[in-house]
C-alpha atoms as a PDB file:
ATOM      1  CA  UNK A   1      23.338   8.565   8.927  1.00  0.00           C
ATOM      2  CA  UNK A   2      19.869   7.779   8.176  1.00  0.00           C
ATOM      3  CA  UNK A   3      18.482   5.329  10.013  1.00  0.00           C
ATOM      4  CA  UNK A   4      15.193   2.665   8.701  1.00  0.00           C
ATOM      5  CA  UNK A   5      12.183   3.601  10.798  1.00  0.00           C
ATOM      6  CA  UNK A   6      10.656   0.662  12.439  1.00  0.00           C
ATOM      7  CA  UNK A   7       7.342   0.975  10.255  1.00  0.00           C
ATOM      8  CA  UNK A   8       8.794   0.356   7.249  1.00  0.00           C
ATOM      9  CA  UNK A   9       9.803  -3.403   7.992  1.00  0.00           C
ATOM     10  CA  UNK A  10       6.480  -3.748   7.315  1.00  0.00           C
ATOM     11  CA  UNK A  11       6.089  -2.939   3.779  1.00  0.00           C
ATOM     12  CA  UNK A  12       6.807  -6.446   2.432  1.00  0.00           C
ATOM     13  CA  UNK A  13       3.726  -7.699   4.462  1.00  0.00           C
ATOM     14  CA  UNK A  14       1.260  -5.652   2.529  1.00  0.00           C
ATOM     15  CA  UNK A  15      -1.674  -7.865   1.072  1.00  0.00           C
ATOM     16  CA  UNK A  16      -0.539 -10.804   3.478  1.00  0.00           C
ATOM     17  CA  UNK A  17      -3.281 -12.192   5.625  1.00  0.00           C
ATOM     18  CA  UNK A  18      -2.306 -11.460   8.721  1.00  0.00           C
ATOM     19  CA  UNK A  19      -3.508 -12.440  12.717  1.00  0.00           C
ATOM     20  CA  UNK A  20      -3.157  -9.713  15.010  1.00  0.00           C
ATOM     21  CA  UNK A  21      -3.458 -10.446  19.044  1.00  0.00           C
ATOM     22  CA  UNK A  22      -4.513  -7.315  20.663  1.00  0.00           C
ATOM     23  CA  UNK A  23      -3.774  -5.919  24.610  1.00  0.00           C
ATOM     24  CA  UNK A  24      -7.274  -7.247  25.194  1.00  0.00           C
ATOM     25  CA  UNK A  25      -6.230 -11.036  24.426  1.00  0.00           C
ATOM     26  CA  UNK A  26      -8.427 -11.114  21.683  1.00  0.00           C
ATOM     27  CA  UNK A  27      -7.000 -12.481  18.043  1.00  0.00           C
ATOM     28  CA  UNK A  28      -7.932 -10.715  14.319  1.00  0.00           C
ATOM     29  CA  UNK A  29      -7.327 -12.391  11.416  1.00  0.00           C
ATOM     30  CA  UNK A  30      -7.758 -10.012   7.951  1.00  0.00           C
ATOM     31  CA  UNK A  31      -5.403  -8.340   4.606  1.00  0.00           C
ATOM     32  CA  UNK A  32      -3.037  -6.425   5.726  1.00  0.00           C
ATOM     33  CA  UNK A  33      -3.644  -3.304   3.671  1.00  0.00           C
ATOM     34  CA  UNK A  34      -1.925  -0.423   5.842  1.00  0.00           C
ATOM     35  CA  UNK A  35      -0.246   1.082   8.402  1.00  0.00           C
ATOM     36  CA  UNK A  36       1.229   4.565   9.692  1.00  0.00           C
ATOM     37  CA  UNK A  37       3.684   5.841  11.903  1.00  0.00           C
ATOM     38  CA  UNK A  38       1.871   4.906  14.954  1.00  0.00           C
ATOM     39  CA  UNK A  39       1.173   1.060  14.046  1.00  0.00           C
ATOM     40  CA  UNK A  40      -2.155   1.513  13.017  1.00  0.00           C
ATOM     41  CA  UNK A  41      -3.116  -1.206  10.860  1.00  0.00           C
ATOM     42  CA  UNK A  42      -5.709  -1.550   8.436  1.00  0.00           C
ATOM     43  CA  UNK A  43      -7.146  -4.888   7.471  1.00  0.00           C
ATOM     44  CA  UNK A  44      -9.924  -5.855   5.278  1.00  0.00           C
ATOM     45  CA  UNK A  45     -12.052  -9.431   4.988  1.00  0.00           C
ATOM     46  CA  UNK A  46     -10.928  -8.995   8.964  1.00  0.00           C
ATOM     47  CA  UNK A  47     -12.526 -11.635  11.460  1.00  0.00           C
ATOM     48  CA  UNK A  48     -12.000 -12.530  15.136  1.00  0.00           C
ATOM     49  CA  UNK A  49     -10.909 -15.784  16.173  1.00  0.00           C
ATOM     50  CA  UNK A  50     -12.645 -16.612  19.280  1.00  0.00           C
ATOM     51  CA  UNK A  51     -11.732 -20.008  21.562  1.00  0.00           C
ATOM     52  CA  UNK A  52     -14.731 -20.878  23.607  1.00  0.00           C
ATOM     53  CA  UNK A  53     -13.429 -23.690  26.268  1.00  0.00           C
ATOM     54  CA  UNK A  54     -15.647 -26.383  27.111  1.00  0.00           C
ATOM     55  CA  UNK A  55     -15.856 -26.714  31.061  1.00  0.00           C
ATOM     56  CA  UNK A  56     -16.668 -30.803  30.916  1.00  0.00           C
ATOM     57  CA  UNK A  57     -14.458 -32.106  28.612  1.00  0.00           C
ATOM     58  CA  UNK A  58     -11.229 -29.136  29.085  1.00  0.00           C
ATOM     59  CA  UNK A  59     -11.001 -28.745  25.587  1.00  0.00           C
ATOM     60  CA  UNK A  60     -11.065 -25.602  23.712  1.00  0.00           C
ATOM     61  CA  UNK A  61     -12.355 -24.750  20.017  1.00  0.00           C
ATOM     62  CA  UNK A  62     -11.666 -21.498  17.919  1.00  0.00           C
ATOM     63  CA  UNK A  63     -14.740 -19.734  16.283  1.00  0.00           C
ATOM     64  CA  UNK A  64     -14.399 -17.326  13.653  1.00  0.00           C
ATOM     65  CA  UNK A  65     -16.831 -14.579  13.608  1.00  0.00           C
ATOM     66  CA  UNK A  66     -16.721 -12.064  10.719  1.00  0.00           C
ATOM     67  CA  UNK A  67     -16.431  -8.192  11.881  1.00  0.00           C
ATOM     68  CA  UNK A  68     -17.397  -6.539   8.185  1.00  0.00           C
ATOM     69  CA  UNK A  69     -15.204  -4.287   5.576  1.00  0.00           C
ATOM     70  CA  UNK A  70     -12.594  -2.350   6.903  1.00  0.00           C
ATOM     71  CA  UNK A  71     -10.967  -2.862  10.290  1.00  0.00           C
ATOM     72  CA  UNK A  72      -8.446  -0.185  11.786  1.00  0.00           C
ATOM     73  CA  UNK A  73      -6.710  -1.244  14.702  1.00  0.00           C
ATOM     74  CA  UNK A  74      -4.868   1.315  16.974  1.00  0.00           C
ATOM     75  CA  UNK A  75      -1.167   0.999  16.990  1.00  0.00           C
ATOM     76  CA  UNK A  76      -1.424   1.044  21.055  1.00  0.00           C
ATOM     77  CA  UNK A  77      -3.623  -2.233  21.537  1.00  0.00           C
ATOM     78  CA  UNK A  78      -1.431  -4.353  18.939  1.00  0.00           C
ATOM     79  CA  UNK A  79       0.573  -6.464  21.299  1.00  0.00           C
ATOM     80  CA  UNK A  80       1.912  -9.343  18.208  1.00  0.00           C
ATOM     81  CA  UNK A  81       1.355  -9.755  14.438  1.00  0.00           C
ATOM     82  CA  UNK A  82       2.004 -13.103  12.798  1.00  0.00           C
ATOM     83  CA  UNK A  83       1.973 -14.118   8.775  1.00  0.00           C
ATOM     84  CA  UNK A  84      -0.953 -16.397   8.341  1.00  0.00           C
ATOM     85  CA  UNK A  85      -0.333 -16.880   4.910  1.00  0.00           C
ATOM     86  CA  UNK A  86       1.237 -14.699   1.549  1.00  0.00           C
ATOM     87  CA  UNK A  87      -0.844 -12.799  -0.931  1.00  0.00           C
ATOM     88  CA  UNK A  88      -2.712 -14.940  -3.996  1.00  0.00           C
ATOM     89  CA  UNK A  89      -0.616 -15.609  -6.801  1.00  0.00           C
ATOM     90  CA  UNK A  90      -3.867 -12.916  -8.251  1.00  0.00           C
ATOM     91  CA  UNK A  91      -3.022 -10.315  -5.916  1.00  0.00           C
ATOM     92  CA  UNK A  92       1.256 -10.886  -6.854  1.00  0.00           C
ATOM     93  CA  UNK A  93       0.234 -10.122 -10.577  1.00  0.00           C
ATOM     94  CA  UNK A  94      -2.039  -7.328  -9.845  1.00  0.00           C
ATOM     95  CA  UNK A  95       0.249  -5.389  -7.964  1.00  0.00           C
ATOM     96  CA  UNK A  96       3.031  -6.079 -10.370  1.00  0.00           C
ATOM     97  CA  UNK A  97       1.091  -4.691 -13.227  1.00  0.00           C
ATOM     98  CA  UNK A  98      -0.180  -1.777 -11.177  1.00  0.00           C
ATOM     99  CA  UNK A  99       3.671  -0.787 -10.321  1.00  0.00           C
ATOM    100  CA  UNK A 100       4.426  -1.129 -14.380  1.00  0.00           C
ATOM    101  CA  UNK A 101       1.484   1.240 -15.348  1.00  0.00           C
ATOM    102  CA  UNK A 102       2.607   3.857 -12.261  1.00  0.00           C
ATOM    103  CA  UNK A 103       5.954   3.406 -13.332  1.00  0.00           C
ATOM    104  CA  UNK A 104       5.273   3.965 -17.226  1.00  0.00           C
ATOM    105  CA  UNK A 105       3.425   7.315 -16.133  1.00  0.00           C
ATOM    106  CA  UNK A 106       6.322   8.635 -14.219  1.00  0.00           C
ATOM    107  CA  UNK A 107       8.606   8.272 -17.542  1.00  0.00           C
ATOM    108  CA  UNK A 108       8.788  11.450 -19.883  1.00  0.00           C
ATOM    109  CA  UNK A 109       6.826  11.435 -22.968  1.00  0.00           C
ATOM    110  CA  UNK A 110       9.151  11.618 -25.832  1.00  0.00           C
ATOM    111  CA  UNK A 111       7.774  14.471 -28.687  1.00  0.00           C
ATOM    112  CA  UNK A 112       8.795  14.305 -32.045  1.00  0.00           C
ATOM    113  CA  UNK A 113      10.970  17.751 -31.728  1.00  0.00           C
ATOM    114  CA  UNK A 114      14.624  16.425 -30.382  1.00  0.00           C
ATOM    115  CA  UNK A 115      15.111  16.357 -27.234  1.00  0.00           C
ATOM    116  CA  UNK A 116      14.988  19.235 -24.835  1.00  0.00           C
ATOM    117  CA  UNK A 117      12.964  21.225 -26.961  1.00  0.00           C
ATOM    118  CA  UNK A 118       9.806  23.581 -25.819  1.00  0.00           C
ATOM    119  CA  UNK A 119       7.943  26.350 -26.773  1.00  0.00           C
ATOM    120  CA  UNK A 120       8.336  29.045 -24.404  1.00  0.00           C
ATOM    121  CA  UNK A 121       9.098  31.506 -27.026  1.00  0.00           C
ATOM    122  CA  UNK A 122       9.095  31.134 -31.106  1.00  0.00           C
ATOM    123  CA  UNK A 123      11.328  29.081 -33.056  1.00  0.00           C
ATOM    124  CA  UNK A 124      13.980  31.003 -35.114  1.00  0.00           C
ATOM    125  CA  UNK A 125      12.981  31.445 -38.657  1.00  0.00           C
ATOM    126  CA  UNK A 126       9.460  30.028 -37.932  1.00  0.00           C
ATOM    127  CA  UNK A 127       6.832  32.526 -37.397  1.00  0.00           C
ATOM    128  CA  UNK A 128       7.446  35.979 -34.988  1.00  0.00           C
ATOM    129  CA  UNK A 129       7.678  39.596 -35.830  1.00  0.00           C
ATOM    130  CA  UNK A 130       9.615  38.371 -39.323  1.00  0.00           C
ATOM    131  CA  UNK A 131      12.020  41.169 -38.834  1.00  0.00           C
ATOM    132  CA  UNK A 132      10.116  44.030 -38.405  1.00  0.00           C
ATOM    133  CA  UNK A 133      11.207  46.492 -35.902  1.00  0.00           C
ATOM    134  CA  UNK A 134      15.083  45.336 -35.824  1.00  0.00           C
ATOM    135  CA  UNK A 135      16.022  47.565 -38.843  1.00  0.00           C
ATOM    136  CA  UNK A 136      16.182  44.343 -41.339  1.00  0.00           C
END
């Protein structure tokens, strides 16, 4: 029997902004855009959520600061992933109409010779030696 590996439960998640805590106790927030076999994740737009506590009043306040492009965290110092919130109604479309076009590459292109036809060697009647050579 072949059994799911982990990894792929999280295929749905892909383009889902996501928040990542890490072993360090620090929080990312970015687009999930991959992962591997090891739980490396790759997020874009990623920034780090910060809560600086204020020693007077006991009160705490997140910051976000913005980290740049591409972020790849190592599959070791991911401790929890939560769904901040789903893909853009954009993004939904896009990736729909990038599955059609794949999909309408994969499909065979249909010629206008029947089907199963090729040209590996010359169509009877059409072309060839003409009968020269077989004692016609």
């Amino acid at each position: 029997s072949y059994t799911v590996p982990k990894s792929s439960r999280l295929f749905p998640y892909l383009n889902y902004r996501l928040r990542v805590t890490l072993t360090d106790s620090r929080i990312i927030l970015g687009k999930f855009l991959s992962f591997d076999k090891h739980m490396n994740l790759v997020l874009a737009d990623a920034q780090e959520l910060r809560e600086y506590k204020d020693k007077t009043s006991r009160s705490s306040e997140y910051v976000k600061r913005p980290l740049g492009g591409l972020l790849l965290l190592r599959g070791e110092n991911v401790v929890s992933i939560q769904i901040e919130a789903p893909p853009s109604q954009e993004e939904t479309r896009t990736t729909a109409i990038i599955a059609q076009q794949k999909k309408a590459d994969r499909m065979p292109v249909q010629t206008g010779m029947g089907r199963g036809a090729t040209l590996n060697a010359p169509i009877r009647g059409f072309g060839g030696a003409g009968g020269f050579g077989r004692g016609a």
